[in-house]
Protein backbone atom coordinates (compact mmCIF):
# COMPACT_ATOMS: atom_id res chain seq x y z
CA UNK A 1 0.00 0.00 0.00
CA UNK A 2 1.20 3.74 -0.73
CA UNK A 3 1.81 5.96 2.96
CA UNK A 4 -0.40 8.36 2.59
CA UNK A 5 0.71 9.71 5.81
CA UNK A 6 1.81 13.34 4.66
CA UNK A 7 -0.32 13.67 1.29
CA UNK A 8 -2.74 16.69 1.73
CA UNK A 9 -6.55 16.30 0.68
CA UNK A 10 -6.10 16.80 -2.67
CA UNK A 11 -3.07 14.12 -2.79
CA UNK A 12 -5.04 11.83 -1.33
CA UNK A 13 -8.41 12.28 -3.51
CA UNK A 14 -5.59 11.90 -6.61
CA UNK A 15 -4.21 9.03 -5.24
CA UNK A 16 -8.23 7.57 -4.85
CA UNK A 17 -8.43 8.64 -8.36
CA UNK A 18 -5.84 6.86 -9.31
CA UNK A 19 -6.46 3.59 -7.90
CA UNK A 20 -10.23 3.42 -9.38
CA UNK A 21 -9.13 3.51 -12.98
CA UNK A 22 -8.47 0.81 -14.78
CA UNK A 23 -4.81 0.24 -16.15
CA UNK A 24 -5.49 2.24 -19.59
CA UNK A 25 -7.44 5.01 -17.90
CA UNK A 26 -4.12 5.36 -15.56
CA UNK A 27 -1.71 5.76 -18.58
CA UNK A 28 -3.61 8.12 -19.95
CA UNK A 29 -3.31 10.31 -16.89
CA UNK A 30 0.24 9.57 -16.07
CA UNK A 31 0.86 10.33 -19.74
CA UNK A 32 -1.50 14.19 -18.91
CA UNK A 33 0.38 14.76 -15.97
CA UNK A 34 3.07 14.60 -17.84
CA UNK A 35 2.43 16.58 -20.47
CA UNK A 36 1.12 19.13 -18.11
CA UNK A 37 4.35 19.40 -16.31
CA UNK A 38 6.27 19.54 -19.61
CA UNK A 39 4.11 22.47 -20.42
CA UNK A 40 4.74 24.39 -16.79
CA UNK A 41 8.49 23.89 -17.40
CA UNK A 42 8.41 25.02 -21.07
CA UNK A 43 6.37 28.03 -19.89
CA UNK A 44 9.33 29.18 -17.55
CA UNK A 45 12.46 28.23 -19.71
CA UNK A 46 11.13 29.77 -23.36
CA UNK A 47 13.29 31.93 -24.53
CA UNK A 48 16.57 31.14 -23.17
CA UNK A 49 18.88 28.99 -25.51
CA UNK A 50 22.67 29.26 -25.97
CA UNK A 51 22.28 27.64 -29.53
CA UNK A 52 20.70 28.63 -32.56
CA UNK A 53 17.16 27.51 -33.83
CA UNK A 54 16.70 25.92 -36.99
CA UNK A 55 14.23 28.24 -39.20
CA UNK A 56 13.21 25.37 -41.33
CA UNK A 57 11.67 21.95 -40.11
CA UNK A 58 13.45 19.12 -39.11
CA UNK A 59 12.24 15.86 -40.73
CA UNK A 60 11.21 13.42 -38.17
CA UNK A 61 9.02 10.14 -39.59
CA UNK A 62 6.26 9.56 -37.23
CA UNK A 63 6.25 6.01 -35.74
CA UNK A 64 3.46 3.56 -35.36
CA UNK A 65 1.93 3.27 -32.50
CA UNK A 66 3.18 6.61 -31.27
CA UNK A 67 1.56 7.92 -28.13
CA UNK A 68 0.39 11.71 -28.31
CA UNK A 69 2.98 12.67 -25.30
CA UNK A 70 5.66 11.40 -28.00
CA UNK A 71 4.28 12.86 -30.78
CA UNK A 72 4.21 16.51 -28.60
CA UNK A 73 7.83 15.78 -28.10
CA UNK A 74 8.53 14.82 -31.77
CA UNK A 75 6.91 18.06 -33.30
CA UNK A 76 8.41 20.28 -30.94
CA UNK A 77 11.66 18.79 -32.40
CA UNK A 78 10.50 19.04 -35.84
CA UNK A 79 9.53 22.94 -35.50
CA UNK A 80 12.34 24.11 -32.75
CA UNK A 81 11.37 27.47 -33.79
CA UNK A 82 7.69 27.59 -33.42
CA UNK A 83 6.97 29.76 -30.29
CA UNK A 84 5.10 27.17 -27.62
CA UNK A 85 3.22 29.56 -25.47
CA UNK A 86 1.37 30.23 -29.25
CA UNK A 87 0.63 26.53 -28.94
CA UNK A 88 -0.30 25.87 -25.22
CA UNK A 89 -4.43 26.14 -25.92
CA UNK A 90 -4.76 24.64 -28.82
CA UNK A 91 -1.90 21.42 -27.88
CA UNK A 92 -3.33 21.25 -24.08
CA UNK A 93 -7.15 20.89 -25.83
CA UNK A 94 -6.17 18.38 -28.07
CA UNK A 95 -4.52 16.14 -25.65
CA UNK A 96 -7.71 17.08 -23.01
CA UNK A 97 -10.17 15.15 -25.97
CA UNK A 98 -7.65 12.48 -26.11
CA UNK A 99 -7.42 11.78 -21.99
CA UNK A 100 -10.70 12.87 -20.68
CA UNK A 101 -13.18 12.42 -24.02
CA UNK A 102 -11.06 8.66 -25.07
CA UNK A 103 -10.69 10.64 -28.44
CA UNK A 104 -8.59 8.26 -30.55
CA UNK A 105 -4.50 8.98 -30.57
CA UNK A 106 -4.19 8.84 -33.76
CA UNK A 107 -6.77 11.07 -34.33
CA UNK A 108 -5.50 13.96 -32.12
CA UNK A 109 -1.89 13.05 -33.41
CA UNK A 110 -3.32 14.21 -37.31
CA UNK A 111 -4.59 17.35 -35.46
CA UNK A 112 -1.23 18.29 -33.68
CA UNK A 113 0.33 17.74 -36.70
CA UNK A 114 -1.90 19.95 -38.27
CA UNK A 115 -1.47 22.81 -35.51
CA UNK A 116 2.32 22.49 -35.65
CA UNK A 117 2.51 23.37 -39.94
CA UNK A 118 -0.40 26.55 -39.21
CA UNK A 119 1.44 27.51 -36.48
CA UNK A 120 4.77 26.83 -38.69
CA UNK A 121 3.41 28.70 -41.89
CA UNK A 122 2.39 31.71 -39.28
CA UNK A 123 6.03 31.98 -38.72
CA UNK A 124 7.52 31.93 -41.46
CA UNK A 125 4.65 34.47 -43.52
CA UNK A 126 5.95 36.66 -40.56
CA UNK A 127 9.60 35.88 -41.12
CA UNK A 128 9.36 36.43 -44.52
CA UNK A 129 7.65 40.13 -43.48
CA UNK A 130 9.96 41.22 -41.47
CA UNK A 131 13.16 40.14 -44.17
CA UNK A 132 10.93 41.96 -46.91
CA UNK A 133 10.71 45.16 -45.20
């Protein structure tokens, strides 16, 4: 058994949570709590990088089976230079339908990839503004 000696109320109640679902249903929100911490910590640490950002995409094949925490992690790579606090809605409503609605991955996947070339084409039409001007 987990010591819950400790845990506050709301630690507990997750930890309750947690134990009801069935093994799926707790993958799923292991995989949302991760992506929600991945999006607190990109929230802080945007905008600070000692290298250069690719303006172009990087080619990465999508695998099968790919989880929609992966793919999250394999666009970002893709489009370094996309802006993620643009993103946060759009991404964190996505992977909501795919956790809490049982919205196919696959599904959402096709949508993030979507979001990722708008959000792409947005910067570079602006890119291509500013080097115009």
């Amino acid at each position: 058994m987990f010591p819950q000696q400790g845990l506050n109320a709301a630690e507990r109640e997750l930890v309750r949570l947690y134990r009801s679902l069935s093994a799926g249903d707790r993958d799923s929100l292991s995989a949302f709590g991760a992506f929600l911490v991945q999006r607190a910590e990109g929230a802080g640490g945007e905008g600070v990088s000692e290298q250069p950002v690719s303006q172009y995409p990087i080619p990465v094949d999508r695998p099968g089976g790919e989880s929609v925490i992966a793919a999250l992690k394999r666009l970002r790579g893709v489009y370094p230079m996309v802006e993620r606090g643009a993103l946060l809605h759009e991404a964190s409503s996505l992977m909501s339908t795919h956790v809490l609605q049982g919205r196919p991955a696959a599904e959402v996947i096709d949508e993030l990839e979507a979001l990722f070339a708008r959000h792409y084409a947005a910067y570079r039409d602006a890119h291509d503004n500013r080097s115009g001007d």
